[in-house]
PDB file of N, CA and C in Angstrom:
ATOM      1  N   UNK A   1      10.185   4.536 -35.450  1.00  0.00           N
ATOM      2  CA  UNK A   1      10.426   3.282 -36.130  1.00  0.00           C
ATOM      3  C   UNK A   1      10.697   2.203 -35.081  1.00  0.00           C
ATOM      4  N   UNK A   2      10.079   1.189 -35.384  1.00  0.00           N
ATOM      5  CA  UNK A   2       9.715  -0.085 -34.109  1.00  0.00           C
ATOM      6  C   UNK A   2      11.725  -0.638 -34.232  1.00  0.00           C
ATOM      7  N   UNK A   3      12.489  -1.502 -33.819  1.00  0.00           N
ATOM      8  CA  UNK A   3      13.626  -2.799 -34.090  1.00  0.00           C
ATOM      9  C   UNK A   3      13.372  -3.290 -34.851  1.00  0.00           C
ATOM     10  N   UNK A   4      11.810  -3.788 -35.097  1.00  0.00           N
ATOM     11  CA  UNK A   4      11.473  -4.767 -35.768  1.00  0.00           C
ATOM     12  C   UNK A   4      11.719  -3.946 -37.695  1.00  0.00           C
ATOM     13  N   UNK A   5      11.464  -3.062 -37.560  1.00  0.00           N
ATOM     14  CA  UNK A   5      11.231  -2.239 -38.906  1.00  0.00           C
ATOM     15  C   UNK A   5      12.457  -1.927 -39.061  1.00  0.00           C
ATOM     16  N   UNK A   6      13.643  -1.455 -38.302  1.00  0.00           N
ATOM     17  CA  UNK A   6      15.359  -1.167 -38.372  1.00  0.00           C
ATOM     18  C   UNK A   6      15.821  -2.467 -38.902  1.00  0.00           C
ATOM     19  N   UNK A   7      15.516  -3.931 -37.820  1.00  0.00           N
ATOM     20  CA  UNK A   7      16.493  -5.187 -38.570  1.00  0.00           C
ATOM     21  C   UNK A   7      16.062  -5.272 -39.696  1.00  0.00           C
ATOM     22  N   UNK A   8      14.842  -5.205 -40.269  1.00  0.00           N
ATOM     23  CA  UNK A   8      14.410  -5.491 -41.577  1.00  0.00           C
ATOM     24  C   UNK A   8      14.726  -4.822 -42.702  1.00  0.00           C
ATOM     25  N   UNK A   9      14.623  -3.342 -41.992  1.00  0.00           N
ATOM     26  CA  UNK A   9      15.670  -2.077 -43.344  1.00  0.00           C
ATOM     27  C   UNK A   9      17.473  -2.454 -43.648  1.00  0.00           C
ATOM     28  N   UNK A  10      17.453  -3.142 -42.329  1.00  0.00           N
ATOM     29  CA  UNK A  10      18.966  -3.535 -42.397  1.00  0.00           C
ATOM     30  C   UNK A  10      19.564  -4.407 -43.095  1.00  0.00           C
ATOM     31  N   UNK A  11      18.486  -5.460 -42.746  1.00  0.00           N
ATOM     32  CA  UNK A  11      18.571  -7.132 -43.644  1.00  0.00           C
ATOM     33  C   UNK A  11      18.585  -6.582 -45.109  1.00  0.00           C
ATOM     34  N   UNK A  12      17.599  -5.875 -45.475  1.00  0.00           N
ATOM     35  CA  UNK A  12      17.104  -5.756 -47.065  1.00  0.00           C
ATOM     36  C   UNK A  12      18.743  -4.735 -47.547  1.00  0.00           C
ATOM     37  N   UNK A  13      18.818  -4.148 -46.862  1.00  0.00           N
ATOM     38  CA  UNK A  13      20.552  -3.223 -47.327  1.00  0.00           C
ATOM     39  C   UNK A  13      21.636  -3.824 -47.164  1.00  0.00           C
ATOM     40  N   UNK A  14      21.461  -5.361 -46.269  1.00  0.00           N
ATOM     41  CA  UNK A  14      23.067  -6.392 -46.407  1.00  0.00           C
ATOM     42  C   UNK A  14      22.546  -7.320 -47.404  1.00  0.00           C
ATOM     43  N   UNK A  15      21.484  -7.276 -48.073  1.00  0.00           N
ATOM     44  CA  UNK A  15      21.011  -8.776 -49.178  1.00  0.00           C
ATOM     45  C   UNK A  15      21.251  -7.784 -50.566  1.00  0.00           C
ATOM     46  N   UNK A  16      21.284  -6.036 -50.356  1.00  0.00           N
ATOM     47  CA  UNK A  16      21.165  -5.392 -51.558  1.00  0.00           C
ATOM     48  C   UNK A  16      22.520  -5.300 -51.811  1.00  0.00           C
ATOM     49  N   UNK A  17      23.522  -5.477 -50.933  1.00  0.00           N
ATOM     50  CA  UNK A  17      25.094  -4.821 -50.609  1.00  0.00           C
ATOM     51  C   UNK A  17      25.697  -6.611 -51.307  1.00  0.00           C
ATOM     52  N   UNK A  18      25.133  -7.669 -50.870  1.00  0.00           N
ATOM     53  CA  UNK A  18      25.903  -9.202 -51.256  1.00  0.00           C
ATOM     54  C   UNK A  18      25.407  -9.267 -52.311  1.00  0.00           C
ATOM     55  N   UNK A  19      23.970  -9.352 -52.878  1.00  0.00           N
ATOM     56  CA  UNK A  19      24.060  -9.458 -54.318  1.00  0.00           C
ATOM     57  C   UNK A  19      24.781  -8.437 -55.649  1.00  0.00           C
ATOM     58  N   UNK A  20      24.548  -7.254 -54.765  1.00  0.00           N
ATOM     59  CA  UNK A  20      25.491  -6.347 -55.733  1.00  0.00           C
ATOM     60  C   UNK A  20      27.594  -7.058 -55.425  1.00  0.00           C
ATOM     61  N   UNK A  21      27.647  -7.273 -54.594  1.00  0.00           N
ATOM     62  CA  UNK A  21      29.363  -8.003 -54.344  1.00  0.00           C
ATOM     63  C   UNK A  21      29.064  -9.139 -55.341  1.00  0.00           C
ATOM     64  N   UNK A  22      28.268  -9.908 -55.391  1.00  0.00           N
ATOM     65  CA  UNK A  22      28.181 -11.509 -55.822  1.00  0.00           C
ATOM     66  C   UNK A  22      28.076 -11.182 -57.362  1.00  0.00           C
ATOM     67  N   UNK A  23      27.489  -9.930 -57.987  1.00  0.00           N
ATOM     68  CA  UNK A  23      27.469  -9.390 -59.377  1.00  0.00           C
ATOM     69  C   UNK A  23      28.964  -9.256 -60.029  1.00  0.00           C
ATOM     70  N   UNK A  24      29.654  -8.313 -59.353  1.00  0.00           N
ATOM     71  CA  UNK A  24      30.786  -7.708 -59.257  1.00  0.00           C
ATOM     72  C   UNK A  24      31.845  -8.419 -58.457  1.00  0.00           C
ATOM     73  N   UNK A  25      32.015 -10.045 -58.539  1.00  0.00           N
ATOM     74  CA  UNK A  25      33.100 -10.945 -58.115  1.00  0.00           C
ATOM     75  C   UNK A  25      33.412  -9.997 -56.877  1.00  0.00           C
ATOM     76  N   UNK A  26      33.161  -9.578 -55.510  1.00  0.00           N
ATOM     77  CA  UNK A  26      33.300  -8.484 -54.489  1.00  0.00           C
ATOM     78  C   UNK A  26      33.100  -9.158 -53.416  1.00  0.00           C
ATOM     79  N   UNK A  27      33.763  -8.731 -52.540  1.00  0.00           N
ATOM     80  CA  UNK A  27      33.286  -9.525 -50.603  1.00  0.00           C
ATOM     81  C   UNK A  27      32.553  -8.508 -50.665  1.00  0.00           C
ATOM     82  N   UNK A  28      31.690  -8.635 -49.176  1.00  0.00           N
ATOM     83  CA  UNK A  28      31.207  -7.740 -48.378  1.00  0.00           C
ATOM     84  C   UNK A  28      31.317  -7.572 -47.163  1.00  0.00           C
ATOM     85  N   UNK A  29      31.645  -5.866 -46.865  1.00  0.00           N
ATOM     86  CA  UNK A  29      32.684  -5.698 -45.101  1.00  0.00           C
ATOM     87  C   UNK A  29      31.087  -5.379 -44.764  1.00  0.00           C
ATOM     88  N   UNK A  30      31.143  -6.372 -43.695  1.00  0.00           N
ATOM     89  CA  UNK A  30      30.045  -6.232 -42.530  1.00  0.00           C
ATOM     90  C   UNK A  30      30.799  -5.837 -40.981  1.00  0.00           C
ATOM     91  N   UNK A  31      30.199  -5.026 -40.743  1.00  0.00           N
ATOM     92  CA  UNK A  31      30.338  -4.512 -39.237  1.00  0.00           C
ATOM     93  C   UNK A  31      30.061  -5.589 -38.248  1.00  0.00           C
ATOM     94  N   UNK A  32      30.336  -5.769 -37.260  1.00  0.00           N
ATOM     95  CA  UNK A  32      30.570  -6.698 -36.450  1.00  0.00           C
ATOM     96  C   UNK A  32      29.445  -6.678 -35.609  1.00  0.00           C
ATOM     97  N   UNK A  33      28.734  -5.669 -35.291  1.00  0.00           N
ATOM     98  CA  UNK A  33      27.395  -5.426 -34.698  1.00  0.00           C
ATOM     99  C   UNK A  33      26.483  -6.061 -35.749  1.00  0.00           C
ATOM    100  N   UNK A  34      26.503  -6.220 -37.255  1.00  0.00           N
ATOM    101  CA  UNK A  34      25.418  -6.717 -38.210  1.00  0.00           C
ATOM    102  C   UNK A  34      25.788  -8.289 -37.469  1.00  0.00           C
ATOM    103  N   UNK A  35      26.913  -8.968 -37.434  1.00  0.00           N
ATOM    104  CA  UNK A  35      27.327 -10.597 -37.239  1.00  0.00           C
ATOM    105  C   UNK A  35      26.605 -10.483 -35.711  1.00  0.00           C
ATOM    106  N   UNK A  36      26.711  -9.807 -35.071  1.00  0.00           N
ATOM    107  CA  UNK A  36      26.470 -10.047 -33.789  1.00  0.00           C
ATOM    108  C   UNK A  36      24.579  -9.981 -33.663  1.00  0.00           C
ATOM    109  N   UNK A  37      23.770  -9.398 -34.439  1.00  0.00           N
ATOM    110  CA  UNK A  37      22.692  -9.430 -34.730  1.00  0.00           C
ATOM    111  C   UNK A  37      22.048 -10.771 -35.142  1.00  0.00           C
ATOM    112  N   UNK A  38      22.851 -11.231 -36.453  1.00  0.00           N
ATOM    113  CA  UNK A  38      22.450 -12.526 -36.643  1.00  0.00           C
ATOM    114  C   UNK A  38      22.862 -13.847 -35.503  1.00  0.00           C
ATOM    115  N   UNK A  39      23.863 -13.457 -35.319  1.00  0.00           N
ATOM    116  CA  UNK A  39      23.985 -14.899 -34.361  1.00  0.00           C
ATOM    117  C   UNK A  39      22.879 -14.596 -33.370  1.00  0.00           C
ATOM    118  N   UNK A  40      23.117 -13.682 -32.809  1.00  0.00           N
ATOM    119  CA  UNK A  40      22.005 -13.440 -31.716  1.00  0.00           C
ATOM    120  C   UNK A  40      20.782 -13.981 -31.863  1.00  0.00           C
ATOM    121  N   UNK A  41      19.999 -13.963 -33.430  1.00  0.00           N
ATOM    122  CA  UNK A  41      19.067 -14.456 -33.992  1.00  0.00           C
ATOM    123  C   UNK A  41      19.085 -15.812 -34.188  1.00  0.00           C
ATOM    124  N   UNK A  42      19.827 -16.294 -34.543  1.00  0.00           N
ATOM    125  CA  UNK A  42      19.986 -17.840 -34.870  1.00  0.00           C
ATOM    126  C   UNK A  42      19.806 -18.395 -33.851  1.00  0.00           C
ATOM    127  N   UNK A  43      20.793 -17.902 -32.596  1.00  0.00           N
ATOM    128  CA  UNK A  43      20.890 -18.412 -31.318  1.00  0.00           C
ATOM    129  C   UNK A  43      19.416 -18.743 -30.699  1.00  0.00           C
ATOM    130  N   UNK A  44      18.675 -17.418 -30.780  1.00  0.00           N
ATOM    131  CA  UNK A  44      17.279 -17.012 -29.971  1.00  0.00           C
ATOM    132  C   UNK A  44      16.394 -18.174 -30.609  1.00  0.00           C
ATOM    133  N   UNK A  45      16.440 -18.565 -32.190  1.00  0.00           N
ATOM    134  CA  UNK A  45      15.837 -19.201 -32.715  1.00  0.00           C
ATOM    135  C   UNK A  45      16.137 -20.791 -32.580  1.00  0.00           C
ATOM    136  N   UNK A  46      17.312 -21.116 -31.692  1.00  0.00           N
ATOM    137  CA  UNK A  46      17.863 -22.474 -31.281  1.00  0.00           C
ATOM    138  C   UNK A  46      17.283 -22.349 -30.213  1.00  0.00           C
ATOM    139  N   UNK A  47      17.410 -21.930 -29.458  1.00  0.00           N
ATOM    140  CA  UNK A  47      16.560 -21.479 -27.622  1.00  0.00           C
ATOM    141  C   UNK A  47      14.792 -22.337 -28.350  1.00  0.00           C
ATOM    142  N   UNK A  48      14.247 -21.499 -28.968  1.00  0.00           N
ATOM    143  CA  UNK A  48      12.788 -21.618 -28.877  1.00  0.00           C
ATOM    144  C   UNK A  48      12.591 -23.044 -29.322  1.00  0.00           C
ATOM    145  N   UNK A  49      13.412 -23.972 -30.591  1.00  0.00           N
ATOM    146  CA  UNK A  49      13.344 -24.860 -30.588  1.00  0.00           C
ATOM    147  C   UNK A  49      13.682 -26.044 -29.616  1.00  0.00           C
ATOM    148  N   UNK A  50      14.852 -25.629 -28.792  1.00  0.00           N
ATOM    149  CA  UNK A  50      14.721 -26.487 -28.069  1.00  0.00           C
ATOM    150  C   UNK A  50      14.162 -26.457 -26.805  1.00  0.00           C
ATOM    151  N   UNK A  51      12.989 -25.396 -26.524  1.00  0.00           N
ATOM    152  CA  UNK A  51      12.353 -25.158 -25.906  1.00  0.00           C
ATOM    153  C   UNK A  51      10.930 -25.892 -25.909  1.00  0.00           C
ATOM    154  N   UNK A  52      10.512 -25.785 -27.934  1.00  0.00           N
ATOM    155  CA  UNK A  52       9.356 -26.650 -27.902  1.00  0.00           C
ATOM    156  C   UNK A  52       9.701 -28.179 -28.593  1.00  0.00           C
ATOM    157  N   UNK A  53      10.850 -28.804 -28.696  1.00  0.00           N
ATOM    158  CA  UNK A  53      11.447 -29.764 -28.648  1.00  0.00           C
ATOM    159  C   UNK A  53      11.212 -30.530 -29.930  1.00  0.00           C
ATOM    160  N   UNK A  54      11.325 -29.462 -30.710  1.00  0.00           N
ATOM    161  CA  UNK A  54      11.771 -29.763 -32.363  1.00  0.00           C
ATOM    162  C   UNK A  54      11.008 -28.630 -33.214  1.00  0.00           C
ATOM    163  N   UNK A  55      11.167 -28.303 -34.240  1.00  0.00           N
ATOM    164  CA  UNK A  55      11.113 -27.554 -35.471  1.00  0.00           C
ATOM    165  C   UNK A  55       9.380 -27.401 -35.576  1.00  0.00           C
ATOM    166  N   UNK A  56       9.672 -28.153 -35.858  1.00  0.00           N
ATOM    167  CA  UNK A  56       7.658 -28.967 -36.093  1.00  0.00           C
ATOM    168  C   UNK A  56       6.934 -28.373 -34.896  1.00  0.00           C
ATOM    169  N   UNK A  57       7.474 -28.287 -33.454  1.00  0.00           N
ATOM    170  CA  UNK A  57       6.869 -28.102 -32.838  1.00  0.00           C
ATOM    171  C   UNK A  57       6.355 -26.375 -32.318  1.00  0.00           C
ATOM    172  N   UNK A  58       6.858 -25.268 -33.679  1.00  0.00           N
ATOM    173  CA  UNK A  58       7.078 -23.902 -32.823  1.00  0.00           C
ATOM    174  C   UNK A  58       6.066 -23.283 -33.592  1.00  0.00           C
ATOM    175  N   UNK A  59       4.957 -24.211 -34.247  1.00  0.00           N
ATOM    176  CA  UNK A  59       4.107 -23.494 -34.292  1.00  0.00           C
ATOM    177  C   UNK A  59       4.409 -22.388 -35.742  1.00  0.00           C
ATOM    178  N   UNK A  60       3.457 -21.503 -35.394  1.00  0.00           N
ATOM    179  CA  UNK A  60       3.301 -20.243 -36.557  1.00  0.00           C
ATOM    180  C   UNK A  60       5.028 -19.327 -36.698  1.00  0.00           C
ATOM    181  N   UNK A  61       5.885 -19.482 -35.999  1.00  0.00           N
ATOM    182  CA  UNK A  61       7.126 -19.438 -36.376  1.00  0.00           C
ATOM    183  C   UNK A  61       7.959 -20.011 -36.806  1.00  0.00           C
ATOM    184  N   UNK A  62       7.670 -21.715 -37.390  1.00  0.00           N
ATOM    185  CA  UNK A  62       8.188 -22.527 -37.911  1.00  0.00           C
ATOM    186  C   UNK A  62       9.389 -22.119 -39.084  1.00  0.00           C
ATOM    187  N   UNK A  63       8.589 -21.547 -40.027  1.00  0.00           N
ATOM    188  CA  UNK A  63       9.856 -20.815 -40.914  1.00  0.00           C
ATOM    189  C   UNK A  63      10.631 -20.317 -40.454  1.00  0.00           C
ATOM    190  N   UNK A  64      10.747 -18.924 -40.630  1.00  0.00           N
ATOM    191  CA  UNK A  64      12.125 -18.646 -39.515  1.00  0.00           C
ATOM    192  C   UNK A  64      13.211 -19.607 -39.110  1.00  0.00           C
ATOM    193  N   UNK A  65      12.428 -19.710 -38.311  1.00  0.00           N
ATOM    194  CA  UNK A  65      13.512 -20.733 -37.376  1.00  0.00           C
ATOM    195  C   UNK A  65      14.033 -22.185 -38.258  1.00  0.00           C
ATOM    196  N   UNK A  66      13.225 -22.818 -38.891  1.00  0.00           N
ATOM    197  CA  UNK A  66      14.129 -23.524 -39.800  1.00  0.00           C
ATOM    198  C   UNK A  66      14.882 -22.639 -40.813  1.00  0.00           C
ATOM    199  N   UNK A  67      14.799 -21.689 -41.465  1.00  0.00           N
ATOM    200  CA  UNK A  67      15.659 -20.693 -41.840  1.00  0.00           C
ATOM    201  C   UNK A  67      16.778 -20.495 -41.432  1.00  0.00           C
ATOM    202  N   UNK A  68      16.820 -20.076 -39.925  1.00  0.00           N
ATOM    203  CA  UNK A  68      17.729 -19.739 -39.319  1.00  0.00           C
ATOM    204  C   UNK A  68      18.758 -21.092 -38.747  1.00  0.00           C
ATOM    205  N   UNK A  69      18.194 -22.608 -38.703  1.00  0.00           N
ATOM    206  CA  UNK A  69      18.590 -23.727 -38.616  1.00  0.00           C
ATOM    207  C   UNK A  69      19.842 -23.864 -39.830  1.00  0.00           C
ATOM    208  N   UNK A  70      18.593 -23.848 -41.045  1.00  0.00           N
ATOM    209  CA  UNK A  70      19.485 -23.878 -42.398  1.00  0.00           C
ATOM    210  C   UNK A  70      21.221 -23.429 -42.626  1.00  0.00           C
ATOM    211  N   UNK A  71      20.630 -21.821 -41.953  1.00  0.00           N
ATOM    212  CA  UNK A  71      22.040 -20.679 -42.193  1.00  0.00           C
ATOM    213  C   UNK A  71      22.663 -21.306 -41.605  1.00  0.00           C
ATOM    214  N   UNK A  72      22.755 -21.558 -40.032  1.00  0.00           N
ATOM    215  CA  UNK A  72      23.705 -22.153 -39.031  1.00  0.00           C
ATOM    216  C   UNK A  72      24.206 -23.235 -39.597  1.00  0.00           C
ATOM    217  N   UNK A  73      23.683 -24.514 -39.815  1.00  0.00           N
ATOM    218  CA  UNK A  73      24.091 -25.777 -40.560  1.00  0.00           C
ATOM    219  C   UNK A  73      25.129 -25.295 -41.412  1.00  0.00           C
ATOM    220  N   UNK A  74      24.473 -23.978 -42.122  1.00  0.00           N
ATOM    221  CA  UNK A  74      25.181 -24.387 -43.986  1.00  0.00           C
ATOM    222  C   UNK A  74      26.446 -23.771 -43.623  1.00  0.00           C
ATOM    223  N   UNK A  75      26.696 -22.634 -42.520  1.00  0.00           N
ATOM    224  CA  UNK A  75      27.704 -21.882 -42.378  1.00  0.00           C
ATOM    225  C   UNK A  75      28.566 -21.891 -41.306  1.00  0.00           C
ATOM    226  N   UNK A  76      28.310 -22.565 -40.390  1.00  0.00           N
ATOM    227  CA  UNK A  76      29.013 -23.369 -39.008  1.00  0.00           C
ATOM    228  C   UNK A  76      29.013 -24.607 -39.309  1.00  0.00           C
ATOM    229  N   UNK A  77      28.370 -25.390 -39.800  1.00  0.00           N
ATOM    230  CA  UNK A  77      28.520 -26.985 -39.835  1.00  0.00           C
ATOM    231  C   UNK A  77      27.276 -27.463 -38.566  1.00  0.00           C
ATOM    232  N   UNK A  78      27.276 -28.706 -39.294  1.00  0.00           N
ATOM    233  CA  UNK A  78      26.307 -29.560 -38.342  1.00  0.00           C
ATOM    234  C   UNK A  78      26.804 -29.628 -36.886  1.00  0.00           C
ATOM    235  N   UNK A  79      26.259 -29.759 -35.829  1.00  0.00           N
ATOM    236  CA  UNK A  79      26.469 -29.956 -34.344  1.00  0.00           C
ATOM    237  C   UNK A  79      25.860 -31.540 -33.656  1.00  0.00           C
ATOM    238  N   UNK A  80      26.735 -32.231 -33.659  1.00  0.00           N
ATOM    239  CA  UNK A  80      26.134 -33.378 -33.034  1.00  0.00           C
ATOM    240  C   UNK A  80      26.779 -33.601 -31.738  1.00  0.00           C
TER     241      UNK A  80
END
């Protein structure tokens, strides 16, 4: 099994684990290696943008990475 096929089995079992919490008024305990995955991601996905020097500019990975813009914004706050 590739990383690429693990984060994705992983993602789909923390989105199956929050909507079942969000059903059932419930938090969800995430391991600190899952948080450390996503930032890592968000981060990597701030790198490439400001690498090709805006959103618009990354090409066939555009989603994502405004995705990952979105999360950061909505859940850290804006950065000016």
């Amino acid at each position: 099994m590739t990383e690429a096929e693990q984060l994705l089995i992983a993602a789909a079992d923390l989105n199956m684990k929050a909507a079942a919490a969000e059903r059932n008024d419930r938090t969800v305990q995430v391991a600190p290696e899952v948080i450390r995955e996503l930032a890592y991601w968000i981060e990597a996905c701030g790198r490439i943008t400001a690498r090709a020097g805006g959103i618009r500019n990354t090409g066939p990975i555009e989603g994502p990475i405004e995705h990952a813009h979105d999360i950061a914004r909505t859940h850290l706050g804006d950065s000016k």
